[in-house]
Protein backbone atom coordinates (compact mmCIF):
# COMPACT_ATOMS: atom_id res chain seq x y z
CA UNK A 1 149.15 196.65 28.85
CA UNK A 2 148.93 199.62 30.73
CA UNK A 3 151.17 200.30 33.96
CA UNK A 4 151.33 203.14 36.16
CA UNK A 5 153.03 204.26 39.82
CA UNK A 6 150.30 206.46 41.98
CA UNK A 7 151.56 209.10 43.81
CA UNK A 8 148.37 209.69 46.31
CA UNK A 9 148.54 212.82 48.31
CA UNK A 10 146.79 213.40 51.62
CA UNK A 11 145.89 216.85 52.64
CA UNK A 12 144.59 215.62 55.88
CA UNK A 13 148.15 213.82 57.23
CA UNK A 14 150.36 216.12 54.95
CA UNK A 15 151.80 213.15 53.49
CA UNK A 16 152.21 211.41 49.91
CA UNK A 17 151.59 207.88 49.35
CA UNK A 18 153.10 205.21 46.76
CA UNK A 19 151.01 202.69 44.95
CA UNK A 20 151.29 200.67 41.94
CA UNK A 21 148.73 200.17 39.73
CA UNK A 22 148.81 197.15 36.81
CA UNK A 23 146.11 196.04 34.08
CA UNK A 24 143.58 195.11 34.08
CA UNK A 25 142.98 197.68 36.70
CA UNK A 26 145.82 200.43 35.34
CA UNK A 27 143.35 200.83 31.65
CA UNK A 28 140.87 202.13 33.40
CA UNK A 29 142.95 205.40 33.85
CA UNK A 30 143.16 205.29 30.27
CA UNK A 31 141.73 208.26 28.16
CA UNK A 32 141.19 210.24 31.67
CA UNK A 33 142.36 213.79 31.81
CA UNK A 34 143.87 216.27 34.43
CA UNK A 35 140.80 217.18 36.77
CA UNK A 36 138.65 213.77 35.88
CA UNK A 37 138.07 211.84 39.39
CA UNK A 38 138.02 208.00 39.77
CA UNK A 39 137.16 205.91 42.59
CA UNK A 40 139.99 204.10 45.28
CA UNK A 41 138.57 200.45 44.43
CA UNK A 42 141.18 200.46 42.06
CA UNK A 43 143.94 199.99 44.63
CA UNK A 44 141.77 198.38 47.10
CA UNK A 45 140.65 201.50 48.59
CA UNK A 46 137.19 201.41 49.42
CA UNK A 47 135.11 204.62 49.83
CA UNK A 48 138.18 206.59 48.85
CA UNK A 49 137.75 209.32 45.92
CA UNK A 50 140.78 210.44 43.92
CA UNK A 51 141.43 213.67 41.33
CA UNK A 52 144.45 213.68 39.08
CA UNK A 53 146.24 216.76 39.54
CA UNK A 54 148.99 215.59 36.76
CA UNK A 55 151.51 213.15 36.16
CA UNK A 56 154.93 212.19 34.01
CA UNK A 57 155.80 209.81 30.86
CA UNK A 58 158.31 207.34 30.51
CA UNK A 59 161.12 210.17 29.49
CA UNK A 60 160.10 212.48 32.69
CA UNK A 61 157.97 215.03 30.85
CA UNK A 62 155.47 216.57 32.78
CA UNK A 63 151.97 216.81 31.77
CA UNK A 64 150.37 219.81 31.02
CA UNK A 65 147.06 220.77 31.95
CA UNK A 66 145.73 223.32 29.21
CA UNK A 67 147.18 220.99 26.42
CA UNK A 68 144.51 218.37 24.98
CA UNK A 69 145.91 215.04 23.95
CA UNK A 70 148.02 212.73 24.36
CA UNK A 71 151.38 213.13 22.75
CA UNK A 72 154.48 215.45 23.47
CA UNK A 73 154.93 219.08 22.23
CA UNK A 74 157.23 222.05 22.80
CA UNK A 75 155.27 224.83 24.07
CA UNK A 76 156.07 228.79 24.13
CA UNK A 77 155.93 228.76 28.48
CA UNK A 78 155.95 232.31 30.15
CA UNK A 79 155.19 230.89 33.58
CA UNK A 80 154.01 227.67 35.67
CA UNK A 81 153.75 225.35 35.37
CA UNK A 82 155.87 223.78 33.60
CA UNK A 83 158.25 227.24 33.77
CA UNK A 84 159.49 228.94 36.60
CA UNK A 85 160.94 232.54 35.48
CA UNK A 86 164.32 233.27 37.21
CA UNK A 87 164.31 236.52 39.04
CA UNK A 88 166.46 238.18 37.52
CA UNK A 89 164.77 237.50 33.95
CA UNK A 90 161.71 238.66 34.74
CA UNK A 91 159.33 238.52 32.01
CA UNK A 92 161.35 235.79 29.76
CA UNK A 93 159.28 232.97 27.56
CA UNK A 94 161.11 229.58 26.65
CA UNK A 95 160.36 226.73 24.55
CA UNK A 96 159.48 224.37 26.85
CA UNK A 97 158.56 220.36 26.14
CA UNK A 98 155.36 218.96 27.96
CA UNK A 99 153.14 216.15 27.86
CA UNK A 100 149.26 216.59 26.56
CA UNK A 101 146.60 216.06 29.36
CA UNK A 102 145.35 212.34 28.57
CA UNK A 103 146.31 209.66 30.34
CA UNK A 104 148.22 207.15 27.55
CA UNK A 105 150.07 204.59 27.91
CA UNK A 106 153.37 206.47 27.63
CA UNK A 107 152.60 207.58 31.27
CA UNK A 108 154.75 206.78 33.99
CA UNK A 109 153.36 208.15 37.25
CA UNK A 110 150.22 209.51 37.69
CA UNK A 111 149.36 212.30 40.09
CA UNK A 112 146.56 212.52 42.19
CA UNK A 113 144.32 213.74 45.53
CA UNK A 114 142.56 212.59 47.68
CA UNK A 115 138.99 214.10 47.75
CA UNK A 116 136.78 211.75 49.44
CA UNK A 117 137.99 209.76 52.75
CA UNK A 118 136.73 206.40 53.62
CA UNK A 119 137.38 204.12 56.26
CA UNK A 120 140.61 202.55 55.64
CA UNK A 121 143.80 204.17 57.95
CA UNK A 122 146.04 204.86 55.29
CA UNK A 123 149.12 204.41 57.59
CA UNK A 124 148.25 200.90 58.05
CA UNK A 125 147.14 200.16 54.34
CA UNK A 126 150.32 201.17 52.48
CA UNK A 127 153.04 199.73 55.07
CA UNK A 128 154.26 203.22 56.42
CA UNK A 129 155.72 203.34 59.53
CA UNK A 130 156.38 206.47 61.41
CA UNK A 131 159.54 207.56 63.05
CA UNK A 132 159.17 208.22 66.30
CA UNK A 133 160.13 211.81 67.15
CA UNK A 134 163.51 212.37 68.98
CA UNK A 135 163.42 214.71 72.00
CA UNK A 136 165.64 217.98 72.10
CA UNK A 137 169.14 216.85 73.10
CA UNK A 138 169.90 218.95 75.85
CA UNK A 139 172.46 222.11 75.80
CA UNK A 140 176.17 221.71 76.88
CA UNK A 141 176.60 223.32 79.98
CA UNK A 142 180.40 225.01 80.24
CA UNK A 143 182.42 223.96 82.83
């Protein structure tokens, strides 16, 4: 019995969206890899498109997306992702422990994009409601 949290983000609003996602509806993201596509009727999106860009497991470790599978494994990183070289050790590798590509059911939260839009105002959909922006207070004047 799969389970998973969506993170959905929008490219158009600049904004990321929370969904969750339970079976009989969450195995279909079973098996699917980094990249693969799938459409929004999952979450009761219609016309929506989404790609998974990546995603974590139940212990926080990221997937990785040149790594076929789906268990863990410690990887020699030299770079992202996964590895981000401090400055001042330019050059430096480090054993580094990732998650394998596949969707299983070890997976937490799943990552993805949108690609295709349909008609549904997102805003409205997920509950979000936007904080109305404050105007400039305006500058003490000395006395």
């Amino acid at each position: 019995m799969a389970e998973f949290k969506l993170v959905i983000g929008d490219s158009k609003t600049k904004r990321a969206f929370k969904a969750e996602l339970k079976s009989p509806d969450a195995d279909q993201l079973l098996g699917k890899k980094i990249g693969d596509v799938f459409r929004g009727e999952l979450i009761g999106l219609t016309g929506f498109e989404f790609q998974i860009t990546g995603g974590t497991d139940k212990a926080g470790f990221a997937m990785y997306k040149n790594l076929d599978g789906i268990g863990r494994r410690r990887l020699l990183l030299k770079g992202p992702p996964s590895y981000h070289v401090p400055k001042k050790f330019k050059g430096k590798q480090e054993k580094k422990t990732v998650r394998a590509n596949t969707i299983g059911t070890d997976v937490v939260q799943v990552n993805c994009k949108i690609t295709k839009w349909g008609e549904t105002d997102l805003m409205k959909h997920f509950n979000v409601i936007e904080k109305p922006k404050e105007a400039a207070a305006p500058a003490a004047q000395p006395a």
